[in-house]
N, C-alpha and C. Protein backbone atom coordinates (compact mmCIF):
# COMPACT_ATOMS: atom_id res chain seq x y z
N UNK A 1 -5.09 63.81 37.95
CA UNK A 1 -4.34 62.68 38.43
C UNK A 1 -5.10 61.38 38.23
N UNK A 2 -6.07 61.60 38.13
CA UNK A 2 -6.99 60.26 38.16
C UNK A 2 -7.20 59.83 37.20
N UNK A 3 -7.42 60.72 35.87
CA UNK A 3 -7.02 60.52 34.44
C UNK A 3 -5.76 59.48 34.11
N UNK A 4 -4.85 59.87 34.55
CA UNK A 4 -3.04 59.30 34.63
C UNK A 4 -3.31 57.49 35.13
N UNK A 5 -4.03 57.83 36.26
CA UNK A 5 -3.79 56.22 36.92
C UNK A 5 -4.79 55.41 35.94
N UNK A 6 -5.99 56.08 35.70
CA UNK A 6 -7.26 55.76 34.88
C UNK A 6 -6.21 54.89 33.33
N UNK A 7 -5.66 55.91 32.65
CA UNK A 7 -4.82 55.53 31.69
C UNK A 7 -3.89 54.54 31.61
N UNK A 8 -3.11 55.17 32.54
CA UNK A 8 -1.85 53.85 32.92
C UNK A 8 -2.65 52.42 33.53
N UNK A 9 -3.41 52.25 34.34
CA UNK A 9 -4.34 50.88 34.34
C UNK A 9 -4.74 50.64 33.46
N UNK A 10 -5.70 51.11 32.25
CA UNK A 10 -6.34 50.39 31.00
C UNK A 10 -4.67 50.26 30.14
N UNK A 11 -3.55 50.67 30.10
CA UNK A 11 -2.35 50.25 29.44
C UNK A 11 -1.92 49.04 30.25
N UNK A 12 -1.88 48.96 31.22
CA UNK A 12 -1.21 47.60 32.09
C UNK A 12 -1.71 46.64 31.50
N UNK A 13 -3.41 46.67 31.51
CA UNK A 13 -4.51 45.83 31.37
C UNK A 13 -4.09 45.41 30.03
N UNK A 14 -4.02 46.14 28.75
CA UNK A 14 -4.09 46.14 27.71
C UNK A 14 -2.74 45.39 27.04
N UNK A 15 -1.86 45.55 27.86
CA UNK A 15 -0.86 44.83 27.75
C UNK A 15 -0.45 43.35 27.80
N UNK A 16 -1.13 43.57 29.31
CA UNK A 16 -1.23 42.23 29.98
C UNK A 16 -2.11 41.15 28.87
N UNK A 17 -3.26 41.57 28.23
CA UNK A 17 -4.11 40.95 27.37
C UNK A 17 -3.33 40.79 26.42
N UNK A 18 -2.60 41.54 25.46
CA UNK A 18 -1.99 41.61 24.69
C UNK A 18 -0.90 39.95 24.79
N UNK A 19 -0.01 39.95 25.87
CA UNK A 19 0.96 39.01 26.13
C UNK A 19 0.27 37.50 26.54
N UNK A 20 -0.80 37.56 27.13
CA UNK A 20 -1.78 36.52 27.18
C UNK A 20 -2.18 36.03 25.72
N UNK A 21 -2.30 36.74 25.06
CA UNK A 21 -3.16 36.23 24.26
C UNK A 21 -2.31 36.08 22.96
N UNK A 22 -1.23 36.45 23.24
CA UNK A 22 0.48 35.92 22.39
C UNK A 22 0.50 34.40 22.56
N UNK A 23 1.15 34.51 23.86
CA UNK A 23 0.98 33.25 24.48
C UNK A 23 0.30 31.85 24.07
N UNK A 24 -1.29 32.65 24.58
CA UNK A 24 -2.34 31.43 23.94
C UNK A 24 -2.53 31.01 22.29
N UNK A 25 -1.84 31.91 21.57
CA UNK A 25 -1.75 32.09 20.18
C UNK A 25 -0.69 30.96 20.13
N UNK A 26 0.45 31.14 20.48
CA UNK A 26 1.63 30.55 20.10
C UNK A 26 1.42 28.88 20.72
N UNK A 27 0.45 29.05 21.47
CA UNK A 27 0.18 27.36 22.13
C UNK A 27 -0.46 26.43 21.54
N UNK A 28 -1.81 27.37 20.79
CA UNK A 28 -2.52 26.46 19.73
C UNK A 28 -1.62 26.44 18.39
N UNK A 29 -0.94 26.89 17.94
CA UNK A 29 -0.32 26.88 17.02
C UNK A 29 0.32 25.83 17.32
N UNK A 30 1.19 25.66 18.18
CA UNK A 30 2.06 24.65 19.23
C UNK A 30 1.15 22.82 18.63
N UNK A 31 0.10 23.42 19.53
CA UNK A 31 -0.98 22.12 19.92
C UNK A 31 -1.23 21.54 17.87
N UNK A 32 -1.59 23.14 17.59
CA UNK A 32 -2.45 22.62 15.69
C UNK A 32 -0.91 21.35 14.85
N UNK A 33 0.18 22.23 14.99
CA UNK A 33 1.68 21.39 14.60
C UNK A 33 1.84 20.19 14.77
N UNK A 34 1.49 19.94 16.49
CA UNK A 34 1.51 18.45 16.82
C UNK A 34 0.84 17.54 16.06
N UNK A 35 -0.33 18.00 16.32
CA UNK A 35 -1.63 17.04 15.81
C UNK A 35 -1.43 17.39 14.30
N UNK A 36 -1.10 18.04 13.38
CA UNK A 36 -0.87 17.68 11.64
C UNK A 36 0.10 16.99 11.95
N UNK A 37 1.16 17.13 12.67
CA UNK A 37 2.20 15.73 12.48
C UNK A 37 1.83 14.27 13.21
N UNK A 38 0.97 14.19 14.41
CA UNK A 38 0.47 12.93 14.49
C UNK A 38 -0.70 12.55 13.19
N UNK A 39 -1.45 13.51 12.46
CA UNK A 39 -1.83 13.06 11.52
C UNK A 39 -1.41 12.32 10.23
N UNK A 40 -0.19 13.10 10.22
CA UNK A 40 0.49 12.65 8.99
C UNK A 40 1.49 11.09 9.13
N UNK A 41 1.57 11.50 10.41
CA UNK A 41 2.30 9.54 11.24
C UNK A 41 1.24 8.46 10.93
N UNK A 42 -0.29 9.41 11.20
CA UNK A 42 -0.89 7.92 11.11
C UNK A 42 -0.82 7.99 9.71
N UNK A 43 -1.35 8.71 9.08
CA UNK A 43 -1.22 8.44 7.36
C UNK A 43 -0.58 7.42 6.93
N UNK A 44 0.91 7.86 7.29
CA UNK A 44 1.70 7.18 6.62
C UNK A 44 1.84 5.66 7.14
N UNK A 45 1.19 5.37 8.34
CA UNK A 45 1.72 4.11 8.65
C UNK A 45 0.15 3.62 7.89
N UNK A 46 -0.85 4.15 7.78
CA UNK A 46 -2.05 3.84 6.63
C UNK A 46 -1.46 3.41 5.80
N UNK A 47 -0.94 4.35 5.09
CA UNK A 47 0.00 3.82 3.68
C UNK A 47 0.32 2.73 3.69
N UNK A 48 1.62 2.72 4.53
CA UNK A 48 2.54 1.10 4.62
C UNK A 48 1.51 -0.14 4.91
N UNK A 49 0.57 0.37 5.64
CA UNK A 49 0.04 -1.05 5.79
C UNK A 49 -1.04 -1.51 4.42
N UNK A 50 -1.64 -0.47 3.87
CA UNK A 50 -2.13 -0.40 2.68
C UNK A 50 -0.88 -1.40 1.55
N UNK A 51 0.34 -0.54 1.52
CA UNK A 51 1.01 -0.83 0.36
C UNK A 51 1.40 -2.12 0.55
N UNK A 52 1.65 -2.60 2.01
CA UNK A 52 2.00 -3.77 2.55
C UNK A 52 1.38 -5.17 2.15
N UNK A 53 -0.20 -4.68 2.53
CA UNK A 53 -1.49 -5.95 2.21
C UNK A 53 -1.74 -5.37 0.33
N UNK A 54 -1.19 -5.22 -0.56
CA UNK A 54 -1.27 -5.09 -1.73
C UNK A 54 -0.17 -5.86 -2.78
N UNK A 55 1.01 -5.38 -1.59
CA UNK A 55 2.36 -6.69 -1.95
C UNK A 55 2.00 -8.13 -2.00
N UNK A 56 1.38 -8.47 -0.68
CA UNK A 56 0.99 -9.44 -0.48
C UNK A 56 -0.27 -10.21 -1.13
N UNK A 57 -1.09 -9.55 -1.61
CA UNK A 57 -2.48 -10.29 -2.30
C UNK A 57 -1.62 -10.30 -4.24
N UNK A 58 -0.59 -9.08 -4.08
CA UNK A 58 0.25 -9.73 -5.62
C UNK A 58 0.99 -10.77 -5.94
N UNK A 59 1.59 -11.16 -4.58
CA UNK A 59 2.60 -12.38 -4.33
C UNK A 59 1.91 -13.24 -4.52
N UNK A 60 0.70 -13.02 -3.66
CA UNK A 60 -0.44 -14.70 -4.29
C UNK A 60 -1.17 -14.71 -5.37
N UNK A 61 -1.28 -13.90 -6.20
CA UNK A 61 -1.59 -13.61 -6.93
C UNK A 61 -0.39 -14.59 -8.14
N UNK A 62 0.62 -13.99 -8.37
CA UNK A 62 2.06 -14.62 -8.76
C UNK A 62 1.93 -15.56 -8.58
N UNK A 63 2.07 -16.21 -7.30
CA UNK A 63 1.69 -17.61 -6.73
C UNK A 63 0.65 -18.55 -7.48
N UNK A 64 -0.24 -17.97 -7.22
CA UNK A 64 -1.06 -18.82 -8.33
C UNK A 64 -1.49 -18.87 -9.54
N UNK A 65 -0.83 -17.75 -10.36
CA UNK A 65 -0.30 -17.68 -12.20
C UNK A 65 1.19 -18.82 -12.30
N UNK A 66 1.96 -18.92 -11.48
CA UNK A 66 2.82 -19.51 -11.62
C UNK A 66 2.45 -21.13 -11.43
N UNK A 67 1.38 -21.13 -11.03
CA UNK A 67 1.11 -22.64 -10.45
C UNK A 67 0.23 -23.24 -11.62
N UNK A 68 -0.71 -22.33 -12.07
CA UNK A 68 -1.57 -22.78 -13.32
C UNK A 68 -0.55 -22.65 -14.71
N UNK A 69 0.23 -21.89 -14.55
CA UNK A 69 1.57 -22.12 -15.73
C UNK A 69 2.10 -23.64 -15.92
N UNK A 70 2.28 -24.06 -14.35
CA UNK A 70 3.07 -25.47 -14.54
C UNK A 70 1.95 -26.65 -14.71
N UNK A 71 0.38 -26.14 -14.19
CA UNK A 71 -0.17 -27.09 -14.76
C UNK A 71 -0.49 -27.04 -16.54
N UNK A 72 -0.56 -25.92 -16.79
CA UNK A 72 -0.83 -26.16 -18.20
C UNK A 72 0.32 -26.68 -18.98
N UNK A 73 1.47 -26.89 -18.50
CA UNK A 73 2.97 -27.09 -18.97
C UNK A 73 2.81 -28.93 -19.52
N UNK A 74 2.63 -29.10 -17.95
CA UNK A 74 2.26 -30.40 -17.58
C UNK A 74 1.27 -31.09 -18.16
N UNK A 75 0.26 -30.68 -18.50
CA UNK A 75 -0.25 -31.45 -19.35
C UNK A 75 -0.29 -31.08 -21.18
N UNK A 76 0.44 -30.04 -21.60
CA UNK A 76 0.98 -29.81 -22.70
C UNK A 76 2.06 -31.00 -23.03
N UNK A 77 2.90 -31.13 -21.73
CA UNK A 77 3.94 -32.21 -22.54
C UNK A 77 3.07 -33.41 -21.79
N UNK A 78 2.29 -34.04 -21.31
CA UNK A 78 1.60 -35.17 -21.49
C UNK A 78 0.47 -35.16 -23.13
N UNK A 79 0.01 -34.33 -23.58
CA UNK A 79 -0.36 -34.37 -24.16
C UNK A 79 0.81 -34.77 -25.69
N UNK A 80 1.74 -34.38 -26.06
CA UNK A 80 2.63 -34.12 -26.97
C UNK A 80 3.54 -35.45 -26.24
N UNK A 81 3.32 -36.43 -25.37
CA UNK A 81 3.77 -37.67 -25.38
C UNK A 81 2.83 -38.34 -25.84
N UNK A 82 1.43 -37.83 -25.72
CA UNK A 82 0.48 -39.08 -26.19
C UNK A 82 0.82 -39.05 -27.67
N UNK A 83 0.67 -37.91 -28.31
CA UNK A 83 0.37 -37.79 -29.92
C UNK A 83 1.95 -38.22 -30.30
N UNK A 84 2.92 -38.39 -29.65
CA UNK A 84 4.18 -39.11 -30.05
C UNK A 84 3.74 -40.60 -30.01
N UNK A 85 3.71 -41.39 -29.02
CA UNK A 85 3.35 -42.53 -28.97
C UNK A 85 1.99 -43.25 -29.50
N UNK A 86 0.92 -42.16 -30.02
CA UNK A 86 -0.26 -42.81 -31.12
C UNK A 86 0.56 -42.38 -32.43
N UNK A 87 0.95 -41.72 -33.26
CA UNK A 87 1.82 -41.49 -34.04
C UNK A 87 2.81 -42.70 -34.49
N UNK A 88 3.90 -43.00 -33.47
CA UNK A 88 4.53 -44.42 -33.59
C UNK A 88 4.02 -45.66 -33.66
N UNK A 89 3.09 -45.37 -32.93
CA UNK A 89 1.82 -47.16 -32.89
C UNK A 89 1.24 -46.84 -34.31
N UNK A 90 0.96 -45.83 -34.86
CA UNK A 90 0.20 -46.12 -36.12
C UNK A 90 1.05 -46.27 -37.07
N UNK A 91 1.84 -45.57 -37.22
CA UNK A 91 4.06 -45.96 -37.92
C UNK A 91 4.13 -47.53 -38.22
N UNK A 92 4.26 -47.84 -36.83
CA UNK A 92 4.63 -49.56 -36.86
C UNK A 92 3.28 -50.45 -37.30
N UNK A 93 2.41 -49.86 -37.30
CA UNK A 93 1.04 -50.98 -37.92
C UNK A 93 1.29 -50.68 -38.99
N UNK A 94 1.63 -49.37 -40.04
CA UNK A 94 1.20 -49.71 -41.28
C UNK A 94 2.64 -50.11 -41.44
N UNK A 95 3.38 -50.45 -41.39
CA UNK A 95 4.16 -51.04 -41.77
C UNK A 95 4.71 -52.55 -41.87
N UNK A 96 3.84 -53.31 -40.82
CA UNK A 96 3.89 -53.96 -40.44
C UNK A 96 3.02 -54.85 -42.03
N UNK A 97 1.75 -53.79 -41.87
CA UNK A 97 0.79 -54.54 -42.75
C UNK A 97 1.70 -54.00 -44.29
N UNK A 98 2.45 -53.47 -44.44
CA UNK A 98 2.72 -53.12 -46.09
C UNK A 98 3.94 -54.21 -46.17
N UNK A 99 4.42 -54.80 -44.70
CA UNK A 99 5.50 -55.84 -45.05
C UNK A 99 5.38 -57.15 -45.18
N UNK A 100 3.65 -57.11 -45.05
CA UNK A 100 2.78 -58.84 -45.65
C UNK A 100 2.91 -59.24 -46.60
């Protein structure tokens, strides 16, 4: 008889461990899930703010190719008014002098 209870207690026991330790299994698993998905939240808001401040240093970037565009523009057609108007001043002198 003592065998029987001896047995049937190390089965209770064994059980009981068994369902405990289900349990605690299924919790860290629980807990590991959370935390890869708060990992992957921060990631991604890494990302955006990454991709975010990259938009932005291109825009100024743009910004100031577009700005040295209009200065070189700007003084392309000042330049191509000067060589029009030394061009005409030298036009009207020799002509002036071939009509002596």
């Amino acid at each position: 008889m003592r065998k029987i209870i001896a047995l049937s207690a190390l089965l209770a026991l064994g059980a009981l461990g068994m369902a405990c330790g289900d349990a605690a299994n299924t919790n860290n698993a629980s807990n590991a899930n959370a935390n890869a998905n708060r990992m992957n939240t921060n990631l991604n808001t890494t990302a955006n703010t990454l991709s975010n401040a990259a938009n932005s240093l291109a825009n100024a970037a743009n910004t100031a190719a577009n700005a040295a565009n209009s200065v070189a523009n700007s003084v392309s057609n000042a330049m191509n008014s000067n060589t029009r108007t030394t061009t005409t001043t030298n036009t009207n002198t020799v002509n002036r002098n071939a009509n002596r």
